[in-house]
N, C-alpha and C. Protein backbone atom coordinates (compact mmCIF):
# COMPACT_ATOMS: atom_id res chain seq x y z
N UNK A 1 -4.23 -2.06 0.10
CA UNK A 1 -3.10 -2.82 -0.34
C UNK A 1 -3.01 -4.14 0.38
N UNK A 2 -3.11 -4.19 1.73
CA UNK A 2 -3.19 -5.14 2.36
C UNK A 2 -4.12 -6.50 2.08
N UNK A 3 -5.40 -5.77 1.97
CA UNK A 3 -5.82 -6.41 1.30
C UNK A 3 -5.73 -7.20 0.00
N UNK A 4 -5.26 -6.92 -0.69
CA UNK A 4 -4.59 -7.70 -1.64
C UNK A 4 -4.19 -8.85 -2.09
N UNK A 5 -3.38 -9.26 -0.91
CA UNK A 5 -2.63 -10.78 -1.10
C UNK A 5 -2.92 -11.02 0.41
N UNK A 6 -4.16 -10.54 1.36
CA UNK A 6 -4.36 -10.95 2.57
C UNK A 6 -2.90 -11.39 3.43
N UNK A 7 -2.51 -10.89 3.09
CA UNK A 7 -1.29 -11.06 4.15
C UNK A 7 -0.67 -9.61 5.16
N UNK A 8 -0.66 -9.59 6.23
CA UNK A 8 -0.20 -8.14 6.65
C UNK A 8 0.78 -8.89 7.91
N UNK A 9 1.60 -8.71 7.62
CA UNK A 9 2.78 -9.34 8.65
C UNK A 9 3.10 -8.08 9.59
N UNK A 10 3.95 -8.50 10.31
CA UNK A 10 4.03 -7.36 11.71
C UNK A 10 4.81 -6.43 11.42
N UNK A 11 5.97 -5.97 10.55
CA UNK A 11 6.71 -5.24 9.51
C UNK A 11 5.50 -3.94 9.16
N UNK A 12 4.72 -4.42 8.39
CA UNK A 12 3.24 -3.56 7.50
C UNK A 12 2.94 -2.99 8.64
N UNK A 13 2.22 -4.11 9.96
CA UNK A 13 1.57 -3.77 10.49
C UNK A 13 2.45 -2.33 11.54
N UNK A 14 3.56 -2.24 11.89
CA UNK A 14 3.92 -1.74 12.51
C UNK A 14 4.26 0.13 11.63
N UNK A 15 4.55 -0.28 10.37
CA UNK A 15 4.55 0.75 9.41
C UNK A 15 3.54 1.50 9.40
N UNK A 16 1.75 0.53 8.97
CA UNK A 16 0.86 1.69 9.33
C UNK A 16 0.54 2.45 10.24
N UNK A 17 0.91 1.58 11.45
CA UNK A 17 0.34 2.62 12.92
C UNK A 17 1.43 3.72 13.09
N UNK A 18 2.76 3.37 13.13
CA UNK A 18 3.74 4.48 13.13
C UNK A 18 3.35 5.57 11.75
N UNK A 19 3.14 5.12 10.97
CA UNK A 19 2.26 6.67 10.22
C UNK A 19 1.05 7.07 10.76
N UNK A 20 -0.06 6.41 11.16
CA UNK A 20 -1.21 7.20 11.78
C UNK A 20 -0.73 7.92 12.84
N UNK A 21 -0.26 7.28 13.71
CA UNK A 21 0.46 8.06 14.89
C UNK A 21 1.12 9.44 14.78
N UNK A 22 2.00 9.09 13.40
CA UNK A 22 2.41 10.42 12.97
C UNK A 22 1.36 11.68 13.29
N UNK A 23 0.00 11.38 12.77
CA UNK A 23 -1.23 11.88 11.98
C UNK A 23 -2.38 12.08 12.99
N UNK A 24 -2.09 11.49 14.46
CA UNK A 24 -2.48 11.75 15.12
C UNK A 24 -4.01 11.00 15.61
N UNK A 25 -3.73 9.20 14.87
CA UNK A 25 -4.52 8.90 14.88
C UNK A 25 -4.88 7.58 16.43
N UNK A 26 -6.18 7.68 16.82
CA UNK A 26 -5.67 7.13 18.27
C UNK A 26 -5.10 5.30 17.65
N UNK A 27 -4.19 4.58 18.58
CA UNK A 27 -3.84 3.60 17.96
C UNK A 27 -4.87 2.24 17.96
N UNK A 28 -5.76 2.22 19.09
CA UNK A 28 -6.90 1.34 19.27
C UNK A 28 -7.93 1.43 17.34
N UNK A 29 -7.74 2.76 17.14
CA UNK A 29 -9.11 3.05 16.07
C UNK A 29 -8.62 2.31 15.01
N UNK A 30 -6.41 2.44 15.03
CA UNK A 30 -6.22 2.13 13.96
C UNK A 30 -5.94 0.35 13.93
N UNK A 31 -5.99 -0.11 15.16
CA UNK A 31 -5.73 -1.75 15.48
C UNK A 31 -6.76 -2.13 14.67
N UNK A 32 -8.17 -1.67 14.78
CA UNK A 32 -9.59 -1.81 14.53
C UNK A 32 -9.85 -1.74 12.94
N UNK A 33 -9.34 -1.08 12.58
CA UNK A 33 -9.59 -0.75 11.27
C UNK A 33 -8.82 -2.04 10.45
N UNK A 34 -7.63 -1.63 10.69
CA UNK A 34 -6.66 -2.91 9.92
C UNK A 34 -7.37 -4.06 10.59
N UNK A 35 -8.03 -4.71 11.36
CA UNK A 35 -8.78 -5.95 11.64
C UNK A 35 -9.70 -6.35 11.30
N UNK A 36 -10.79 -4.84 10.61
CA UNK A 36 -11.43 -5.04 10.19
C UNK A 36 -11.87 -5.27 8.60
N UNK A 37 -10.47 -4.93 7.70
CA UNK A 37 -10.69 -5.08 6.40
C UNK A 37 -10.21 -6.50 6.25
N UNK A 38 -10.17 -7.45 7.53
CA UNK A 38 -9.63 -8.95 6.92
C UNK A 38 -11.38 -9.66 7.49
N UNK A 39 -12.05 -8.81 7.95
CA UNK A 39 -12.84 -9.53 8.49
C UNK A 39 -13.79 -8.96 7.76
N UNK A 40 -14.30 -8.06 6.81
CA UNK A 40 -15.26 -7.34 5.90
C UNK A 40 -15.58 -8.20 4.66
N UNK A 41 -16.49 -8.91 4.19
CA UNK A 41 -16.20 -9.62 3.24
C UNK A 41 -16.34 -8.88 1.95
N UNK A 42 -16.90 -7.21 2.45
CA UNK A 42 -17.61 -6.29 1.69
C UNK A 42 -16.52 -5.79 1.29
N UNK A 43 -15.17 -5.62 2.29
CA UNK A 43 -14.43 -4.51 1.93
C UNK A 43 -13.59 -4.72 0.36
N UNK A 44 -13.68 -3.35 -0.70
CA UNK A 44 -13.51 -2.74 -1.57
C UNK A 44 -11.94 -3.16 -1.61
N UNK A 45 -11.53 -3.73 -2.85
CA UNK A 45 -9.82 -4.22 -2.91
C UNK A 45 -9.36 -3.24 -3.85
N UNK A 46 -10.81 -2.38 -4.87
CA UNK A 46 -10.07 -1.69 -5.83
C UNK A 46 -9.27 -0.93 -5.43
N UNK A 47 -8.53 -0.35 -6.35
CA UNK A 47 -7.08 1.15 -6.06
C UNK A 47 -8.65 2.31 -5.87
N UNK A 48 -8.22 2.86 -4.75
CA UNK A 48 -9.39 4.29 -4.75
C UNK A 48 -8.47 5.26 -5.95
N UNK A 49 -9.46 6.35 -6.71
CA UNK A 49 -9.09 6.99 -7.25
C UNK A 49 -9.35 8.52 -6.71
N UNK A 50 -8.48 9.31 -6.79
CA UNK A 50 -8.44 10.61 -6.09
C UNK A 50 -8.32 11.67 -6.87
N UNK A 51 -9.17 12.84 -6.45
CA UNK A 51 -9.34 13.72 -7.34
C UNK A 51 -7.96 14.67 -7.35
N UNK A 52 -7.11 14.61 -7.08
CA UNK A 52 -5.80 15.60 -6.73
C UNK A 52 -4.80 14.53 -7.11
N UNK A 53 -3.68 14.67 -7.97
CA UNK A 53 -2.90 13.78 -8.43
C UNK A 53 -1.66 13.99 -7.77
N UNK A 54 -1.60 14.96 -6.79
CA UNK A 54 -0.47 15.03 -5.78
C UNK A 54 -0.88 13.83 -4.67
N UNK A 55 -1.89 13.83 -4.45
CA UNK A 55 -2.24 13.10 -3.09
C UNK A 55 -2.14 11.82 -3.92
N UNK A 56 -2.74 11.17 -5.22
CA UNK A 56 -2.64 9.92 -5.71
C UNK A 56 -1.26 9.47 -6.02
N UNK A 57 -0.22 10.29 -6.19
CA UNK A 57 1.29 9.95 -6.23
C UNK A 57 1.87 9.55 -4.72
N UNK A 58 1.43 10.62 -3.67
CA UNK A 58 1.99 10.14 -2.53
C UNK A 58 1.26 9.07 -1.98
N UNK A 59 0.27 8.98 -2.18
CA UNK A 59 -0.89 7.60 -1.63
C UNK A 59 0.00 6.37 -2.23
N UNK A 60 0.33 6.37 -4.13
CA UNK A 60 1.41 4.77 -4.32
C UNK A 60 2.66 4.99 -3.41
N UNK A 61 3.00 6.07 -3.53
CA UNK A 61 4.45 6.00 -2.79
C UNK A 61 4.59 5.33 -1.39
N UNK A 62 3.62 6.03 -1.11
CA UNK A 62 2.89 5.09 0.90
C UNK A 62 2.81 3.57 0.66
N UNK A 63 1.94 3.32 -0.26
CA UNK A 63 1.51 2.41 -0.64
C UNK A 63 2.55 1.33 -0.92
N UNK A 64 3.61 1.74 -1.60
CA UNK A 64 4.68 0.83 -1.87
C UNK A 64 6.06 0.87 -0.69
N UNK A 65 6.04 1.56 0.20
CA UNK A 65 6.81 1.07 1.27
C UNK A 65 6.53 0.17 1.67
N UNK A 66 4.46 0.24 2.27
CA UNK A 66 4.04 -0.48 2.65
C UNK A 66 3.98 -1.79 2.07
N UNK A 67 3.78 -2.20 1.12
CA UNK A 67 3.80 -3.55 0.37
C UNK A 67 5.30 -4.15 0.74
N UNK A 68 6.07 -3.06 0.69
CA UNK A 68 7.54 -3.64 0.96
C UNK A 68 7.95 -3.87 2.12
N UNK A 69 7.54 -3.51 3.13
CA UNK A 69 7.97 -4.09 5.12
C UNK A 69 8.02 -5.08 5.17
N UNK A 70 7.80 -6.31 4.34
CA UNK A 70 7.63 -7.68 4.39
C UNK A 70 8.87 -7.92 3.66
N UNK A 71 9.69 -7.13 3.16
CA UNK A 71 10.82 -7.81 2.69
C UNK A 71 11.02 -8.15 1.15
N UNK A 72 9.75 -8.34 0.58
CA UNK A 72 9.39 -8.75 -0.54
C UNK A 72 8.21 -7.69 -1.38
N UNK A 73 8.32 -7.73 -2.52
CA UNK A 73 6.77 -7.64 -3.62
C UNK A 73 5.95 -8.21 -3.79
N UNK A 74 4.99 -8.55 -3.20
CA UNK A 74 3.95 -9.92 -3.97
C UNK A 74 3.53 -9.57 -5.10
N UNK A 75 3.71 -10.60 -6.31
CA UNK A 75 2.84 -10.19 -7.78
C UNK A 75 1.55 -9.20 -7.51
N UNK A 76 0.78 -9.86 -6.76
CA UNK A 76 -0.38 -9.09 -6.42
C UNK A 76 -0.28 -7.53 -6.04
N UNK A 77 0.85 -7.42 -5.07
CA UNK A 77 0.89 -5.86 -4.36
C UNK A 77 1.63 -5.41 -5.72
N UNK A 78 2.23 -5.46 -6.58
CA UNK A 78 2.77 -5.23 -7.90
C UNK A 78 1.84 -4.64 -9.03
N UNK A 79 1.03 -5.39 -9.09
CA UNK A 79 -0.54 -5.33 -10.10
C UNK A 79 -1.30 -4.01 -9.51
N UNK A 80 -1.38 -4.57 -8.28
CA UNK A 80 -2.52 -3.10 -7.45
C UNK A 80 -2.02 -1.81 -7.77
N UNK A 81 -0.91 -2.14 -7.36
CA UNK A 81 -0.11 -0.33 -7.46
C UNK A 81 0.21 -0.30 -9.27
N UNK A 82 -0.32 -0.74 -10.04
CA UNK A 82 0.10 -0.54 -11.17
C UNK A 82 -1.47 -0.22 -11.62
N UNK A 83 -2.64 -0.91 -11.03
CA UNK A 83 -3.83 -0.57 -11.24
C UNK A 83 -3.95 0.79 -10.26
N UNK A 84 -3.50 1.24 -9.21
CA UNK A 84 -4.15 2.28 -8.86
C UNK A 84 -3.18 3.38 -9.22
N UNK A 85 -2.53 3.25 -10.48
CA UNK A 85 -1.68 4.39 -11.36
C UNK A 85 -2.92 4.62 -11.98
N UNK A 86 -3.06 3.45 -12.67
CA UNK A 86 -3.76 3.61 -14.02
C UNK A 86 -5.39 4.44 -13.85
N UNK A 87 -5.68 4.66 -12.58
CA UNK A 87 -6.99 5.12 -12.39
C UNK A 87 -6.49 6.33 -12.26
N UNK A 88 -5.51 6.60 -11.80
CA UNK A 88 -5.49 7.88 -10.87
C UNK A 88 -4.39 8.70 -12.33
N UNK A 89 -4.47 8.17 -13.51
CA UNK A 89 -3.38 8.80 -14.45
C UNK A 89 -2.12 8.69 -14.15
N UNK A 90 -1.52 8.04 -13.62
CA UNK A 90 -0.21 8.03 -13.42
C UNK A 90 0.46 6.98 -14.39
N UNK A 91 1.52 7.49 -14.90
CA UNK A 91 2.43 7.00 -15.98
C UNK A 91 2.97 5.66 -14.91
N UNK A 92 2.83 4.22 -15.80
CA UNK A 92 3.10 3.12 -14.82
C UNK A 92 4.66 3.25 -14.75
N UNK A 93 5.64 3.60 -15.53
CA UNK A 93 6.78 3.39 -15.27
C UNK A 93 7.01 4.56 -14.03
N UNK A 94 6.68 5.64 -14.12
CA UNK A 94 6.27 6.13 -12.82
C UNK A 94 6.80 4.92 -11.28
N UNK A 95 5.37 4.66 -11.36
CA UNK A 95 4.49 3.65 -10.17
C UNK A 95 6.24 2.48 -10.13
N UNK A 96 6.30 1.82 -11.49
CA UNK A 96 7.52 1.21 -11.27
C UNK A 96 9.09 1.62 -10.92
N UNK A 97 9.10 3.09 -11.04
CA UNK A 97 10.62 3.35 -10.55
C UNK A 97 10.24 3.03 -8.62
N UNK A 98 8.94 4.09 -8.59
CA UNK A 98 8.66 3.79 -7.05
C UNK A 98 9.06 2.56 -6.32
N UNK A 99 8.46 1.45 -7.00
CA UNK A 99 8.64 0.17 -6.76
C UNK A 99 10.32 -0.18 -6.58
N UNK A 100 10.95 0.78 -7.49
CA UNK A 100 12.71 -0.29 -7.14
C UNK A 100 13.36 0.92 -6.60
N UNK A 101 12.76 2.13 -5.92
CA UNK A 101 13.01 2.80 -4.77
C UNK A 101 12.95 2.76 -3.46
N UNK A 102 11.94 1.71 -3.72
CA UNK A 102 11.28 1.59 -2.14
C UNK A 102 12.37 0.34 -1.23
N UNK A 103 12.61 0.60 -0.29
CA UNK A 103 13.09 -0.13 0.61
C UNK A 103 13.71 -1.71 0.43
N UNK A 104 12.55 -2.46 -0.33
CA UNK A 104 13.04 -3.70 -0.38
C UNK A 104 12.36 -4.17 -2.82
N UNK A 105 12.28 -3.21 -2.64
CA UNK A 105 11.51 -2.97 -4.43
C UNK A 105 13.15 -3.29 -5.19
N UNK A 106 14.53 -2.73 -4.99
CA UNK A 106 15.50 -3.08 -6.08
C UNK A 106 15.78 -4.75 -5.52
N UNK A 107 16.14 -5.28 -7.00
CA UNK A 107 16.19 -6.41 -7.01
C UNK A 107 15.83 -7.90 -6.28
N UNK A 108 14.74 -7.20 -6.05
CA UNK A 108 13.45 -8.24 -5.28
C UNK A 108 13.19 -9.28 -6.55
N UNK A 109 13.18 -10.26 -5.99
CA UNK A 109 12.45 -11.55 -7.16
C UNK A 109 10.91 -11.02 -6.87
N UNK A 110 10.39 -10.68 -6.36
CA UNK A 110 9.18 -10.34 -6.40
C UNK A 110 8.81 -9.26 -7.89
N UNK A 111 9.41 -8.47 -7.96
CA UNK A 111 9.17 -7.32 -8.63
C UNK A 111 8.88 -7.66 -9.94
């Protein structure tokens, strides 16, 4: 997601590590990782698609807090999560209630 609209402000950034942490992940691996998909020229922007459609519902749902810690929607983080419905079968109005559930998703000019 981050990838996306290359932007990960300290909001995102603080969102993902407080979930790995949850998860038990060490926080150095996860500094590393998020540093390294701005510095990958290789790294993959598509929506991954997942074989279990429980895990691909909670993956947008993650997905769209995260886009939202910044306060805003970017068109872009909007599109993604509407493309990684569409792989993973998910009904987009779905993906879009998510969107004006999430934290900063109702009545965002972004949206």
């Amino acid at each position: 997601m981050m990838a996306v609209d290359r932007v990960l402000d300290a909001a995102q950034r603080a969102h993902i590590q407080a979930w790995a942490a949850e998860r038990g992940f060490d926080a150095a691996y996860v500094d590393a990782s998020i540093d390294s998909v701005f510095e990958n020229q290789h790294f993959v922007t598509d929506p991954p698609r997942f074989n279990s459609r429980l895990a691909a519902e909670a993956f947008v749902r993650e997905a769209a807090v995260v886009a939202s810690c910044d306060g805003e929607f970017h068109p872009q983080e909007r599109e993604w999560l509407l493309g990684a419905a569409k792989v993973n079968g998910i009904d987009a109005q779905a993906v879009l209630q998510v969107i004006e559930e999430s934290p900063h998703g109702a009545g965002s000019s972004q949206v």
